[in-house]
C-alpha atoms as a PDB file:
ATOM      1  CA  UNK A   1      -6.074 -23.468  -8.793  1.00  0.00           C
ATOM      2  CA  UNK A   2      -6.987 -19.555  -8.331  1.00  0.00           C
ATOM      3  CA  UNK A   3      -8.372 -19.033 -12.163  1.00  0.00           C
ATOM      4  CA  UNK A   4     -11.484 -21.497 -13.405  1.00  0.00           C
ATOM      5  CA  UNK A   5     -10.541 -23.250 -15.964  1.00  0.00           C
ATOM      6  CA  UNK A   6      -7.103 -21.632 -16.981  1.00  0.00           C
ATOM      7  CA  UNK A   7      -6.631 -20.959 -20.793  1.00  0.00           C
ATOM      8  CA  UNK A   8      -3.250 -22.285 -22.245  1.00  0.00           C
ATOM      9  CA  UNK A   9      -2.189 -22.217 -25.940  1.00  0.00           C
ATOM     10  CA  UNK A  10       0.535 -24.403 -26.571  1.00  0.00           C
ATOM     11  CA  UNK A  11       2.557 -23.711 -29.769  1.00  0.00           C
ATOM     12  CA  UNK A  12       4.890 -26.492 -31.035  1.00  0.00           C
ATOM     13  CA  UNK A  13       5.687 -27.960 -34.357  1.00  0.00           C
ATOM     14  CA  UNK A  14       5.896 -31.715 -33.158  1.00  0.00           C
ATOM     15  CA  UNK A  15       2.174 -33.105 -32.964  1.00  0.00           C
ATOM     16  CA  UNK A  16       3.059 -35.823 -30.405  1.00  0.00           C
ATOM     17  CA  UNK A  17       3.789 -32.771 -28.066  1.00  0.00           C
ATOM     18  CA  UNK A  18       0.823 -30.572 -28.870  1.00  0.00           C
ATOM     19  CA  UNK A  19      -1.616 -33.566 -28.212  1.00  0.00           C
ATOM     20  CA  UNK A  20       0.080 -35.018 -25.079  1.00  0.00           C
ATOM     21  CA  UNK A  21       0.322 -31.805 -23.084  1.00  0.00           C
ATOM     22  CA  UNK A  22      -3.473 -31.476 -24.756  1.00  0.00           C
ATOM     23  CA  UNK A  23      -4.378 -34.824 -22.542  1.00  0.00           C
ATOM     24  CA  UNK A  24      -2.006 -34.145 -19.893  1.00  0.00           C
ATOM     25  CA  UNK A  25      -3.830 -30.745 -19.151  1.00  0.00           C
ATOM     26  CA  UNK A  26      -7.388 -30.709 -20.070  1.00  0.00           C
ATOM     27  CA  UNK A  27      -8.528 -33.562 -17.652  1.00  0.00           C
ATOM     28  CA  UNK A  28      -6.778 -31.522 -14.847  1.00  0.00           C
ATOM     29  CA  UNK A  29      -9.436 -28.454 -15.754  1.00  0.00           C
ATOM     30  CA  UNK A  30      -7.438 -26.458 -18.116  1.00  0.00           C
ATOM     31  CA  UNK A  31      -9.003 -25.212 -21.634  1.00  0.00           C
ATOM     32  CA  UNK A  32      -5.649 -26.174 -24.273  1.00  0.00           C
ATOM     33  CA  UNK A  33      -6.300 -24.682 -27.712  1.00  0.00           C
ATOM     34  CA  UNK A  34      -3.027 -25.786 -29.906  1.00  0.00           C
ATOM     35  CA  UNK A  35      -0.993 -24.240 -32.702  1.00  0.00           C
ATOM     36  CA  UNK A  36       1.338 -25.948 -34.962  1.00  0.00           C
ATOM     37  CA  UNK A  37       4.056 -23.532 -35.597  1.00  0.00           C
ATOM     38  CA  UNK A  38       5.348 -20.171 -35.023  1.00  0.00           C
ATOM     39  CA  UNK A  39       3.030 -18.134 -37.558  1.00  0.00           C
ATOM     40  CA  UNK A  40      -0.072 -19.572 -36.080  1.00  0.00           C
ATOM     41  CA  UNK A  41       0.891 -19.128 -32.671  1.00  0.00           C
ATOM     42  CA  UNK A  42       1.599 -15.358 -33.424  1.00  0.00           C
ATOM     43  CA  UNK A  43      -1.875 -15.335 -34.928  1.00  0.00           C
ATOM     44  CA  UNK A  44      -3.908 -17.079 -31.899  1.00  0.00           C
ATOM     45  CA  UNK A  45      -1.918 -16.003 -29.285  1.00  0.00           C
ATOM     46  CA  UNK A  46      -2.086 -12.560 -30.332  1.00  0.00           C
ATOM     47  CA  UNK A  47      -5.844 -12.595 -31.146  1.00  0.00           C
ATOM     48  CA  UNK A  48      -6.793 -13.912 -28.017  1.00  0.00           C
ATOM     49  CA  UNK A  49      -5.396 -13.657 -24.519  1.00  0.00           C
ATOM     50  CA  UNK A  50      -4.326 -16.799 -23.047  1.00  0.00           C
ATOM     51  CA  UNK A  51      -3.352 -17.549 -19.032  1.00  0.00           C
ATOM     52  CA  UNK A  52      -0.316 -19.221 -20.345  1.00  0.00           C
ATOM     53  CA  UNK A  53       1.829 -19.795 -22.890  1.00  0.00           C
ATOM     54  CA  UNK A  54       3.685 -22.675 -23.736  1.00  0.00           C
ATOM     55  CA  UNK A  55       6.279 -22.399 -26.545  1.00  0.00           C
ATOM     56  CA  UNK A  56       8.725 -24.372 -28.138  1.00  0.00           C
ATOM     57  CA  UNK A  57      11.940 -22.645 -28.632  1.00  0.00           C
ATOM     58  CA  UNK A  58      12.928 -24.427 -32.429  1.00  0.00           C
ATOM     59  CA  UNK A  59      10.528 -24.074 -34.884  1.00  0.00           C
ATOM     60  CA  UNK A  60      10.823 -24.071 -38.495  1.00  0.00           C
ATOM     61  CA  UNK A  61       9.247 -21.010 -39.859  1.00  0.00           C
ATOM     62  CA  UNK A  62       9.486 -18.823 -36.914  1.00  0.00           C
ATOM     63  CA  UNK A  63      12.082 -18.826 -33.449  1.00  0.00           C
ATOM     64  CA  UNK A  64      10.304 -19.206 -30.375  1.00  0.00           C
ATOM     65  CA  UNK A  65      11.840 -16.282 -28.880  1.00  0.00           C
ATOM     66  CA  UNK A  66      10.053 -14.186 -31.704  1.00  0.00           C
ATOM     67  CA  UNK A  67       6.705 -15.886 -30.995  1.00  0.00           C
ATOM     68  CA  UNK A  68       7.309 -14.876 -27.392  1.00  0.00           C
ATOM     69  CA  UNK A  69       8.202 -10.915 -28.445  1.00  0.00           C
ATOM     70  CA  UNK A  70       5.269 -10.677 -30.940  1.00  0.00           C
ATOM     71  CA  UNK A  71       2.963 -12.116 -27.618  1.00  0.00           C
ATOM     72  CA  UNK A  72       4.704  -9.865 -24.791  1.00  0.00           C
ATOM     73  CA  UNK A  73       4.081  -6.846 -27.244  1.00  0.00           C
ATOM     74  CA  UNK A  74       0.319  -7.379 -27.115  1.00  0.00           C
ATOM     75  CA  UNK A  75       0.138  -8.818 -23.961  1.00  0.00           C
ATOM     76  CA  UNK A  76       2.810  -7.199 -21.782  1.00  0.00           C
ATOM     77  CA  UNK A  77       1.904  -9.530 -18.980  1.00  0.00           C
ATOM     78  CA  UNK A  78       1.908 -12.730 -20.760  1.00  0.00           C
ATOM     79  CA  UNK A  79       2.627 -15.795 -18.544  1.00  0.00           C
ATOM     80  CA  UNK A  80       5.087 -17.678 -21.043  1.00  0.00           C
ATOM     81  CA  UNK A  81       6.677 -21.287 -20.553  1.00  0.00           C
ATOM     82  CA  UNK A  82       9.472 -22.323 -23.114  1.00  0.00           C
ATOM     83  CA  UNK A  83      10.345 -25.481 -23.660  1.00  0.00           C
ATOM     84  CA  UNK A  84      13.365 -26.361 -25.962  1.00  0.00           C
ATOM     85  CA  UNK A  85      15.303 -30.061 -26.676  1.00  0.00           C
ATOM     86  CA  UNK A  86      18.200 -28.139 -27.670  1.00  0.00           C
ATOM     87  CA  UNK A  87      18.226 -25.909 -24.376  1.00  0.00           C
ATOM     88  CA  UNK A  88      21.361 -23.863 -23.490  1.00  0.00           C
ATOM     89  CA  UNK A  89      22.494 -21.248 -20.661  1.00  0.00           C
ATOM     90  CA  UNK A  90      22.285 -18.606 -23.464  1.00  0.00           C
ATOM     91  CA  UNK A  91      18.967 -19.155 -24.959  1.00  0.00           C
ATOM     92  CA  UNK A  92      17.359 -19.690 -21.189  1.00  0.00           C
ATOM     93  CA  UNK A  93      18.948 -16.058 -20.328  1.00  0.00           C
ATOM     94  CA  UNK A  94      17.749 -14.781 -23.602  1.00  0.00           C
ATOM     95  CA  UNK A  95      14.245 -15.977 -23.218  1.00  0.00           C
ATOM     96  CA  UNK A  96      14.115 -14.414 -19.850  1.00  0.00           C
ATOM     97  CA  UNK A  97      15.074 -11.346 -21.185  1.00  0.00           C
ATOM     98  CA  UNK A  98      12.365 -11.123 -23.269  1.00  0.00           C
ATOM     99  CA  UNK A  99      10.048 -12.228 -20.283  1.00  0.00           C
ATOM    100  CA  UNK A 100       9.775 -16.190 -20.203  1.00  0.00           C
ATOM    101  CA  UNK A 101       8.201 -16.941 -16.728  1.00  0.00           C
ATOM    102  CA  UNK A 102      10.318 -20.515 -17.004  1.00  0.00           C
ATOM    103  CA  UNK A 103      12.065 -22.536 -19.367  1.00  0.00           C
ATOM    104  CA  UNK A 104      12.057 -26.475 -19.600  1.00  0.00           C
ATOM    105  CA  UNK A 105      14.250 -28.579 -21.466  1.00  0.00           C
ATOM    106  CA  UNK A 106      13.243 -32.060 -23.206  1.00  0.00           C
ATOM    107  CA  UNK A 107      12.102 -34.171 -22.121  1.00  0.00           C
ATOM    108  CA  UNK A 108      10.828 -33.015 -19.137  1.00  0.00           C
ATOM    109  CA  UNK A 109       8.384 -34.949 -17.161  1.00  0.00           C
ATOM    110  CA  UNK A 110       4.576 -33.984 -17.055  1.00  0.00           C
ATOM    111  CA  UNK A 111       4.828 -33.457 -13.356  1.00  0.00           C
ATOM    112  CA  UNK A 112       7.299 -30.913 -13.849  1.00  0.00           C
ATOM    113  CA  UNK A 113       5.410 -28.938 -16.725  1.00  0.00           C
ATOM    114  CA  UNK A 114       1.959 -29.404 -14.518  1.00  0.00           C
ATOM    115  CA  UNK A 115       3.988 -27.719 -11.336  1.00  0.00           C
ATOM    116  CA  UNK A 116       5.502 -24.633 -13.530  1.00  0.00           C
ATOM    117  CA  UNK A 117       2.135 -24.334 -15.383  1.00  0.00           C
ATOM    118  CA  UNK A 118       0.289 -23.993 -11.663  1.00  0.00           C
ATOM    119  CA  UNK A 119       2.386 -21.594 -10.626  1.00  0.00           C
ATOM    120  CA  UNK A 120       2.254 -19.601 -13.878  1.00  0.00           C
ATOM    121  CA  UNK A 121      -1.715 -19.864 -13.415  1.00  0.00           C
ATOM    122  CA  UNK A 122      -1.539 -18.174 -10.119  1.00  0.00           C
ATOM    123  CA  UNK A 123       0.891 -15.928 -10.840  1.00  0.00           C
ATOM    124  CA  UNK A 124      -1.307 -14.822 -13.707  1.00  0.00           C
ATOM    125  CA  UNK A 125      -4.006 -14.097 -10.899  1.00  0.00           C
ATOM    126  CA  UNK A 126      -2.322 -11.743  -8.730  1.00  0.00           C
ATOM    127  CA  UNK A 127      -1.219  -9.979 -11.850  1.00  0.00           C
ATOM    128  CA  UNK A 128      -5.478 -10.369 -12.731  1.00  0.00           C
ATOM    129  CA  UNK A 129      -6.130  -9.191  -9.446  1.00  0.00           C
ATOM    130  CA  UNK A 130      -3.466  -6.175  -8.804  1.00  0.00           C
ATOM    131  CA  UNK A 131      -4.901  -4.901 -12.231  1.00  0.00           C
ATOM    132  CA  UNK A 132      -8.464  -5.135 -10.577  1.00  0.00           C
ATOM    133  CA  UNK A 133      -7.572  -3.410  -7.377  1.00  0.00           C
ATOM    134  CA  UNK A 134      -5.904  -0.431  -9.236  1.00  0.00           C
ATOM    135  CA  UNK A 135      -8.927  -0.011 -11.454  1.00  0.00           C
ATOM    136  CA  UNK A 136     -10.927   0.005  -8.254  1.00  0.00           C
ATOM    137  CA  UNK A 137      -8.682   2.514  -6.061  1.00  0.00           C
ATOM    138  CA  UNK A 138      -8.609   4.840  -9.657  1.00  0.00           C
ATOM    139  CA  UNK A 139     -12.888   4.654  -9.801  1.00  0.00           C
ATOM    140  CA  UNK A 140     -12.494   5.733  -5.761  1.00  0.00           C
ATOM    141  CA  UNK A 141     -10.506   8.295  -6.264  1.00  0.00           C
ATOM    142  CA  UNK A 142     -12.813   9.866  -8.994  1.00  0.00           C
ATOM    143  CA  UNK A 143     -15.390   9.440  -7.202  1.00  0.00           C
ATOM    144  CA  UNK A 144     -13.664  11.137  -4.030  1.00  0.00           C
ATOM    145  CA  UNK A 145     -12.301  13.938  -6.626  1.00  0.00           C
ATOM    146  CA  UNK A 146     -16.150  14.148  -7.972  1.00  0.00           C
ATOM    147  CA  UNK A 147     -17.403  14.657  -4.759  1.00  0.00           C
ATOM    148  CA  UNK A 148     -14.972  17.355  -3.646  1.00  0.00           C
ATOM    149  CA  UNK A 149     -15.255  19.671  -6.255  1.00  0.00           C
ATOM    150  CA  UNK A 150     -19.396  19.293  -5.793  1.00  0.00           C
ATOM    151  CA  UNK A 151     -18.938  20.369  -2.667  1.00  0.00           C
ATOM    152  CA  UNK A 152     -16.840  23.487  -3.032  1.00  0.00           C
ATOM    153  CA  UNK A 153     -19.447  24.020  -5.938  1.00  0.00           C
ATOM    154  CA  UNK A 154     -22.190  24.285  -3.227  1.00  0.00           C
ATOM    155  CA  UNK A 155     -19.917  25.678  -0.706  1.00  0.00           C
ATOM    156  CA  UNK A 156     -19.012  28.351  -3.016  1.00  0.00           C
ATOM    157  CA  UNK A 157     -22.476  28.770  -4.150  1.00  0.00           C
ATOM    158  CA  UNK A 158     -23.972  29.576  -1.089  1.00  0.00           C
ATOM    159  CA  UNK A 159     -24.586  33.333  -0.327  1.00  0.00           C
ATOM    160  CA  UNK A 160     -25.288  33.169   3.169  1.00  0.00           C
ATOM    161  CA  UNK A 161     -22.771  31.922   5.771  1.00  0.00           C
ATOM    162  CA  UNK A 162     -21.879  28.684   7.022  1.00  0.00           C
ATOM    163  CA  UNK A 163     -21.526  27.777  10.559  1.00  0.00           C
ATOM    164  CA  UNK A 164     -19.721  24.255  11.025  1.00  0.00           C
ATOM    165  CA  UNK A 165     -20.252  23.234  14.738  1.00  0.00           C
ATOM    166  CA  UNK A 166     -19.060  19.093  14.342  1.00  0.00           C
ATOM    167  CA  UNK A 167     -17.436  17.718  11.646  1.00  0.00           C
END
């Protein structure tokens, strides 16, 4: 894996879920915080930026396709996994839509959520890493603009003449 210790907040209201992905994923090196419906998961996952997401679809106070539009307005880039037992053409196109990276239906099998949950992770690092190169190539170009205008500052400056014989 790209990211140390990947963050992933898993929101569903079935505890047998929350805890089995919990032991599923934690001894493979991710950190798994947990939330037990849609409010909370609105709450945490908004509060706190997570590597991925992993949502139910059905929950009782709020849809998961809410939960995920509350998240993607914070966090436009939010990696986000749904997972659904009542899964359907039209809620999968939906939820990608709204910007699920994938969508599982139950049961799935833990070697299917671990593959689609490594591939979010690195997915979540280029989008890390593109961010960090065009912070870096912004600083360079201020500091190329910076150094320009100090020169035609001097250049301009000068009252005697300026002979340039190599560049």
């Amino acid at each position: 894996m790209i990211i140390k210790n990947p963050k992933v907040l898993v929101i569903d209201d079935e505890f047998g879920l929350r805890d089995g992905i919990k032991r599923l994923l934690e001894p493979e090196g991710f950190i798994v915080d947990t939330a037990e419906n849609g409010t909370q998961g609105i709450e945490k996952g908004t509060s706190f930026e997570y590597d991925v997401y992993i949502l139910d679809l059905k929950m009782p106070d709020i849809n998961g396709l809410d939960v995920l539009s509350n998240i993607r307005k914070k966090y436009p880039e939010a990696i986000c996994i749904i997972m659904t037992g009542h899964g359907s053409i039209d809620s999968a196109v939906e939820a990608t839509k709204i910007g699920a990276y994938a969508y599982l239906t139950k049961p799935f099998m833990p070697d299917d959520l671990l593959a689609h949950l490594i591939r979010g992770v690195e997915r979540r690092w280029y989008i890390l890493e593109a961010k960090r190169l065009k912070e870096e190539q912004n600083r360079r170009l201020l500091e190329i603009a910076y150094e320009q205008t100090r020169l035609k500052t001097i250049i301009n400056s000068i009252a005697d003449g300026i002979l340039i014989i190599n560049e």
